[in-house]
Protein backbone atom coordinates (compact mmCIF):
# COMPACT_ATOMS: atom_id res chain seq x y z
CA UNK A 1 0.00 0.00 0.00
CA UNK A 2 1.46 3.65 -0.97
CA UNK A 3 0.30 5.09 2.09
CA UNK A 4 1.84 1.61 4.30
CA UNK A 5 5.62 2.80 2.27
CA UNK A 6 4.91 6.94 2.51
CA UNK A 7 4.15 6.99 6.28
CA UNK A 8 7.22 4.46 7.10
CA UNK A 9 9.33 6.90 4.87
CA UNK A 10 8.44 9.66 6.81
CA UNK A 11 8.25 8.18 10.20
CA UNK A 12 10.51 5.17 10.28
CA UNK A 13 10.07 1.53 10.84
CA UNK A 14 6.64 0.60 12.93
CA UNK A 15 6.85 -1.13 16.28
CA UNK A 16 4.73 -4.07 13.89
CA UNK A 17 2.94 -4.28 11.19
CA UNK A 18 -0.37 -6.72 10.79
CA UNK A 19 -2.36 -7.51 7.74
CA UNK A 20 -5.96 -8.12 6.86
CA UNK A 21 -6.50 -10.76 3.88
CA UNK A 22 -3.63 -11.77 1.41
CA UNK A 23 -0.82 -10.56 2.52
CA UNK A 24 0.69 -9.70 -1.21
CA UNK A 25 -3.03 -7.58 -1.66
CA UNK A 26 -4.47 -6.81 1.82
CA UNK A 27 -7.29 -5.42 2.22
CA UNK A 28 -6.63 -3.77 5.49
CA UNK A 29 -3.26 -3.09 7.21
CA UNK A 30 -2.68 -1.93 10.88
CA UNK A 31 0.37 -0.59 12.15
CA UNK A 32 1.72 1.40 15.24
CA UNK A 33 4.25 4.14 15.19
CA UNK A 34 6.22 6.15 17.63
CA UNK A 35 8.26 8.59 16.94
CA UNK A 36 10.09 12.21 17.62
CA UNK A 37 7.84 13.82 15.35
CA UNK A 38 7.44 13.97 11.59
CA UNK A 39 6.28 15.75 8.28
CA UNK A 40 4.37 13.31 5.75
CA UNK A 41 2.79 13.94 2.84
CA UNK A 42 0.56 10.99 1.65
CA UNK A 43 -0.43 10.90 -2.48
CA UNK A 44 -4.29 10.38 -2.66
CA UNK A 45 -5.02 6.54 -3.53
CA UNK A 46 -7.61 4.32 -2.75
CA UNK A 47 -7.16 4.34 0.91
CA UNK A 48 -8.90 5.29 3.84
CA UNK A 49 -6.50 5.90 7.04
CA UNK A 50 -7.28 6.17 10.60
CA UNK A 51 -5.48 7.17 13.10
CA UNK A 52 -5.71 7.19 16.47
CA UNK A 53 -3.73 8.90 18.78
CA UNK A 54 -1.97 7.24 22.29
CA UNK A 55 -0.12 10.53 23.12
CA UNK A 56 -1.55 13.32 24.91
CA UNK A 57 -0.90 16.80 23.81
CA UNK A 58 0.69 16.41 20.28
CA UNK A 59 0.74 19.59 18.36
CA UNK A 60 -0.45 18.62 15.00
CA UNK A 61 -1.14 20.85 11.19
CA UNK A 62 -2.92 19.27 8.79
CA UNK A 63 -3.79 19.87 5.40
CA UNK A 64 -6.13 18.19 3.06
CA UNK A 65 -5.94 18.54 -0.87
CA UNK A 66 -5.09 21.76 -1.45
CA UNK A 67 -6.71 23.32 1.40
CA UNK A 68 -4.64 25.16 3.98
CA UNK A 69 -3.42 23.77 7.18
CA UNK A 70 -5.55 23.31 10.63
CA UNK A 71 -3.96 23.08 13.80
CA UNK A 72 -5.05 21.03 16.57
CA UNK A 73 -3.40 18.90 19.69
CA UNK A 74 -3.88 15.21 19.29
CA UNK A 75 -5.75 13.91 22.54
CA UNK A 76 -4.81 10.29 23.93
CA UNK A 77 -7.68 8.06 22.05
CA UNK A 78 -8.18 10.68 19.39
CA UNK A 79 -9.49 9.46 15.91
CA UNK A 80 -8.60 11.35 12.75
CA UNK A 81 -9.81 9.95 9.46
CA UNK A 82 -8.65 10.74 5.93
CA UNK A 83 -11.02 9.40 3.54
CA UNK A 84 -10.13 7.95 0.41
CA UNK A 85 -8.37 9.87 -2.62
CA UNK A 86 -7.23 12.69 -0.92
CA UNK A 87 -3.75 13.80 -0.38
CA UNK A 88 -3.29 15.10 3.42
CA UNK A 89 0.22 16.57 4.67
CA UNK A 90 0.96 16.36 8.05
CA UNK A 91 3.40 18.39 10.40
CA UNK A 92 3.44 16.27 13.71
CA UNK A 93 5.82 18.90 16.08
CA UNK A 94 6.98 16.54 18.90
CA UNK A 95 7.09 12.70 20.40
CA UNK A 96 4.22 11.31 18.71
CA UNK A 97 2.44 7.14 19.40
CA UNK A 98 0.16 6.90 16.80
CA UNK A 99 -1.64 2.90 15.56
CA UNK A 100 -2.57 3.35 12.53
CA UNK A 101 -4.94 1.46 10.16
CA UNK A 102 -5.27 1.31 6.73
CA UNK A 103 -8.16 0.51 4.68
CA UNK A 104 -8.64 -0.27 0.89
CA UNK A 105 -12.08 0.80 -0.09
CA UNK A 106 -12.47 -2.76 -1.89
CA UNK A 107 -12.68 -4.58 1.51
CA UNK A 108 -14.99 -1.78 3.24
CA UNK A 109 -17.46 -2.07 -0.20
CA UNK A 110 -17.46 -6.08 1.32
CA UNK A 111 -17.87 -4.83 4.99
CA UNK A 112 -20.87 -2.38 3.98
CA UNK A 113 -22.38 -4.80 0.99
CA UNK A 114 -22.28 -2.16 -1.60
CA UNK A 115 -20.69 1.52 -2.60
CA UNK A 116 -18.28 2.92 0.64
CA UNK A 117 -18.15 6.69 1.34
CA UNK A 118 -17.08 8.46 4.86
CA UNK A 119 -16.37 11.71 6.02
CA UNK A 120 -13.33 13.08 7.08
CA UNK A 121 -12.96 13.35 11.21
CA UNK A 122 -10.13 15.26 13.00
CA UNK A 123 -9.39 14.67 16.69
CA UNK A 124 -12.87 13.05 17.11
CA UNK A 125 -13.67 11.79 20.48
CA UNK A 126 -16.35 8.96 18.74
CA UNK A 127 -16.80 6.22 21.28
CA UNK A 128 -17.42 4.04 19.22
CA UNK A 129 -14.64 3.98 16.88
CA UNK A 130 -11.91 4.54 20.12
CA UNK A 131 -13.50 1.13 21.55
CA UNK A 132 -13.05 -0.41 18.32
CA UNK A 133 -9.97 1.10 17.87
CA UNK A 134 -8.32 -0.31 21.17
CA UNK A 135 -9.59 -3.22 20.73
CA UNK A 136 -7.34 -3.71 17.12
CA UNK A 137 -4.71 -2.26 18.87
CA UNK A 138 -4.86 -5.71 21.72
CA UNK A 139 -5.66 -7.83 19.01
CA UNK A 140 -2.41 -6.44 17.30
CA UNK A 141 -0.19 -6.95 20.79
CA UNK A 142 -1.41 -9.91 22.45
CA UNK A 143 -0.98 -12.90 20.05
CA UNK A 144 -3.04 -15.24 21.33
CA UNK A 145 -3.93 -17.61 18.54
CA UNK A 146 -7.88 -16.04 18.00
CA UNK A 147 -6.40 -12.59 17.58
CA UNK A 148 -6.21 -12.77 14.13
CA UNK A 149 -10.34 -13.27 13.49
CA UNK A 150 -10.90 -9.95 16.35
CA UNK A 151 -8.27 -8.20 14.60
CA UNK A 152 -10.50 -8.20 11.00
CA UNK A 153 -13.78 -7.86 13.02
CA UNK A 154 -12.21 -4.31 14.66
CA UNK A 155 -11.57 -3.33 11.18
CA UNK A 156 -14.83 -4.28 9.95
CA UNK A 157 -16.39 -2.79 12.92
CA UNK A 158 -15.06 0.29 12.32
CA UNK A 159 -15.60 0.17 8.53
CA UNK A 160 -19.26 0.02 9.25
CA UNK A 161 -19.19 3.10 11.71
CA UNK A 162 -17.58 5.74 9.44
CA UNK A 163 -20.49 4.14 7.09
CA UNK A 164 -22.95 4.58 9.56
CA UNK A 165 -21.84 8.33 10.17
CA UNK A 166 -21.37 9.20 7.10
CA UNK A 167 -25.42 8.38 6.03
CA UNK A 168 -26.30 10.05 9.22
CA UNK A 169 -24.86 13.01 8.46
CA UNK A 170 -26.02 13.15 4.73
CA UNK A 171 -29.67 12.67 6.01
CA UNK A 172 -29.78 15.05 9.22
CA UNK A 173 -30.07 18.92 8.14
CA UNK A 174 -27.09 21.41 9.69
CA UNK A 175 -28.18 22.50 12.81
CA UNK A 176 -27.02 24.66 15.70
CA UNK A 177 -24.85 23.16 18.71
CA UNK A 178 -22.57 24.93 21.60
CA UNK A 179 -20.83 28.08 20.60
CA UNK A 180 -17.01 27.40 20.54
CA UNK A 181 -16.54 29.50 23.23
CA UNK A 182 -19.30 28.35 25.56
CA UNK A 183 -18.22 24.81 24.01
CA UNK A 184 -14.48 26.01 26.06
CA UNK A 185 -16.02 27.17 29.20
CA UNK A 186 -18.03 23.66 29.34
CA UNK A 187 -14.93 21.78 28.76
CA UNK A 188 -12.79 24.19 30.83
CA UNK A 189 -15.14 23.00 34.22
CA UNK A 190 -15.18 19.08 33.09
CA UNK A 191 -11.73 19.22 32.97
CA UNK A 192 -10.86 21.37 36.74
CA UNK A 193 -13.36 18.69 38.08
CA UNK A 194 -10.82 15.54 37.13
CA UNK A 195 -7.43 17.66 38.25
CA UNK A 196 -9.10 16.72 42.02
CA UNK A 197 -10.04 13.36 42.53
CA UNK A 198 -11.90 14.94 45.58
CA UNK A 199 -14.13 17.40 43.45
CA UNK A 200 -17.55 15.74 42.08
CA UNK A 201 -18.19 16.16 38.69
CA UNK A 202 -20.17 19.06 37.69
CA UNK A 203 -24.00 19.23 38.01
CA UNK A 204 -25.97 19.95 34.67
CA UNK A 205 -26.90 23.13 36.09
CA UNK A 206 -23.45 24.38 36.84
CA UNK A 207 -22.27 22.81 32.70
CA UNK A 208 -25.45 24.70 31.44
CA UNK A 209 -24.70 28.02 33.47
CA UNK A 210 -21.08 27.97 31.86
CA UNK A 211 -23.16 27.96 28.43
CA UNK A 212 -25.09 30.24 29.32
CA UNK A 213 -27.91 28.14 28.83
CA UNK A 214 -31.42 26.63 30.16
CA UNK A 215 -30.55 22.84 31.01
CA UNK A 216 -32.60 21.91 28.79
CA UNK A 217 -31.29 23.53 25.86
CA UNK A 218 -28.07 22.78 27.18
CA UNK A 219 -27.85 18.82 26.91
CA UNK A 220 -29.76 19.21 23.11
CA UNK A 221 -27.47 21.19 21.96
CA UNK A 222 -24.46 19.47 23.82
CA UNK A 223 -25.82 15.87 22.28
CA UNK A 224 -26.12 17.49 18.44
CA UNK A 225 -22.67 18.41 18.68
CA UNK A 226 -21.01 15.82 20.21
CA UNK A 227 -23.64 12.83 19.73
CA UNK A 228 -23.61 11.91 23.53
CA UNK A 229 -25.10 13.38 27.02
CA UNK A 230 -22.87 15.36 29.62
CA UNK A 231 -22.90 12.36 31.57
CA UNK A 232 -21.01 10.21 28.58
CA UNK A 233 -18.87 12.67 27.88
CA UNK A 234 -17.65 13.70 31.11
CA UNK A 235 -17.38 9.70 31.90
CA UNK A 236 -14.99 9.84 28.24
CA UNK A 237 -12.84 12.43 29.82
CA UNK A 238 -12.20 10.66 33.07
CA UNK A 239 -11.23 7.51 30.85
CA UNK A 240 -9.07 8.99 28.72
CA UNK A 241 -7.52 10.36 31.79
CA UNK A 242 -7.17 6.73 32.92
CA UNK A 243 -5.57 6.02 29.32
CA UNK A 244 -2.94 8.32 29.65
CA UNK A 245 -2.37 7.04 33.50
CA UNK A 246 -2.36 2.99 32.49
CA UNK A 247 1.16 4.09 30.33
CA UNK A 248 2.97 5.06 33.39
CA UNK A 249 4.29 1.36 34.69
CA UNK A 250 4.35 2.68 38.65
CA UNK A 251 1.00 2.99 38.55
CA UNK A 252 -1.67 0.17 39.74
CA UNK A 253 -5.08 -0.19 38.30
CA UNK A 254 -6.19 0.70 41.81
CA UNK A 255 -4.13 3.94 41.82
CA UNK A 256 -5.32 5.49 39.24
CA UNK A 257 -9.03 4.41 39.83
CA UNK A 258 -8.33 6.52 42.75
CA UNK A 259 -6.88 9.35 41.07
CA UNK A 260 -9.76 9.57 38.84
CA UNK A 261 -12.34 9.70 41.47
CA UNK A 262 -13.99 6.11 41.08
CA UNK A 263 -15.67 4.56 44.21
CA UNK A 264 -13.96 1.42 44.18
CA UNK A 265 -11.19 -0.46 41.57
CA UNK A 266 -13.77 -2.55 40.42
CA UNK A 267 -16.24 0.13 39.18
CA UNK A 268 -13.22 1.51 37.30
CA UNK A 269 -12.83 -1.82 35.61
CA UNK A 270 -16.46 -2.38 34.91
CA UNK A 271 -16.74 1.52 33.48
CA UNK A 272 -13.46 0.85 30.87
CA UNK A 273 -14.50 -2.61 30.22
CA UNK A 274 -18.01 -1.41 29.20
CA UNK A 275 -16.92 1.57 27.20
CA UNK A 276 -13.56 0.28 25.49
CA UNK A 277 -14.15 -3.46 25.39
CA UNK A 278 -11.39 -4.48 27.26
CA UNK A 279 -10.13 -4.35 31.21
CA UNK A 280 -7.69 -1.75 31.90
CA UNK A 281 -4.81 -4.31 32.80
CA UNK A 282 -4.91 -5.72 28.74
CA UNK A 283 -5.00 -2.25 27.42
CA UNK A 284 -2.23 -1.49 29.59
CA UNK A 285 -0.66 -4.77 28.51
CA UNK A 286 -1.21 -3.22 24.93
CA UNK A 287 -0.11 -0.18 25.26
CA UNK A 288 3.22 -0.62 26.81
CA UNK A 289 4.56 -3.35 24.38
């Protein structure tokens, strides 16, 4: 795959490299990078890539076609997509851990049973797609002998949700969300609230005050923009907290379900389990290989 050779020539060798289908013709490749930072520029082909991100804090420009450059800081669990046919340049400023998984649009046309088209994403914090995502990344790692089979059903799992998000936004008209600064404020509280374990998470009241908005108004226009509730957001945030916590090796499961404010180690390993797909001890496992 062009893209496969472009990113290694940019970025160096990948920690491994795993392949969906032949292996001379794949129809999917996944592949996990880390490096001091970069500048790539991949030729449009018949390729969909998605990244996700297992840094926190990456300074990032991007540019697709011949569009200018957007700036943005890669979150741990971040998903950027680059749909098919489109040539995107990348300036990745710093230590970058990035898996990485390529699709042909031949084997997501088999996935969906019929024509494959997507949108773009950039930094997106979809849930469903991260869980998916993490789980391709263990099924990657692990090599335990079934690994193979989960590996293909991540990619085809996420192959149907860029499908799925893609019709949903073609049908739905445009419609208002959270001003981008009220959008900052919200975010701004969520995040004070996880710095202390101690602190409870904010009430709906106090998120729709920093909006400037009724309640009410506040959680529909919260769920049109980001497709979940407060509550599943704010639960997001305090696991991708945990995320960037399971990479430190001092740290126990137990210690940083503490640090993120969870009653007990086991609801911390019920919450990730339910929401990723895997217990935080094999994403850890994962992670650090």
């Amino acid at each position: 795959m062009t893209p496969v050779d472009e990113t290694a020539s940019a970025a160096g060798r990948p920690l491994f490299m795993h392949t969906v289908g032949e292996p001379t013709s794949p129809g999917a490749v996944v592949a996990r990078w880390r490096h001091d930072g970069a500048e790539l520029d991949i030729s449009p082909s018949d390729v969909v890539r998605v990244t996700i991100s297992l840094q926190d804090g990456v300074p990032v420009r991007q540019g697709l076609g011949n569009s200018g450059q957007r700036e943005y800081v890669a979150a741990l669990g971040g998903i950027t997509v680059t749909p098919a046919q489109t040539r995107v340049r990348l300036s990745i400023d710093g230590p970058s851990d990035v898996l990485q998984l390529f699709l042909r649009v031949s084997f997501l046309e088999s996935v969906v049973d019929g024509p494959f088209d997507c949108f773009g994403l950039v930094n997106s914090r979809d849930s469903e797609l991260r869980a998916a995502a993490v789980q391709l990344m263990v099924a990657a790692t692990r090599g335990d002998r079934d690994d193979p089979m989960l590996l293909e059903s991540a990619a085809r799992r996420i192959g149907t949700r860029l499908q799925n998000r893609g019709d949903r936004r073609s049908r739905e008209p445009a419609r208002g969300g959270l001003a981008r600064a009220a959008r900052q404020r919200v975010d701004d509280l969520i995040i004070a609230s996880l710095e202390d374990a101690a602190s409870p998470s904010p009430t709906l009241d106090q998120l729709a005050s920093a909006a400037s908005l009724s309640v009410n108004h506040f959680i529909r226009a919260f769920r049109q923009q980001s497709g979940m509730t407060p509550h599943q957001y704010v639960v997001l945030r305090r696991l991708e907290r945990g995320m960037a916590m399971l990479k430190k090796p001092g740290l126990s499961v137990a210690d940083v379900a503490e640090s993120l404010g969870f009653a007990t180690p086991a609801h911390f390993v019920a919450t990730f389990r339910r929401l990723m797909g895997v217990t935080p001890g094999v994403f850890r496992a994962a992670v650090l290989s």
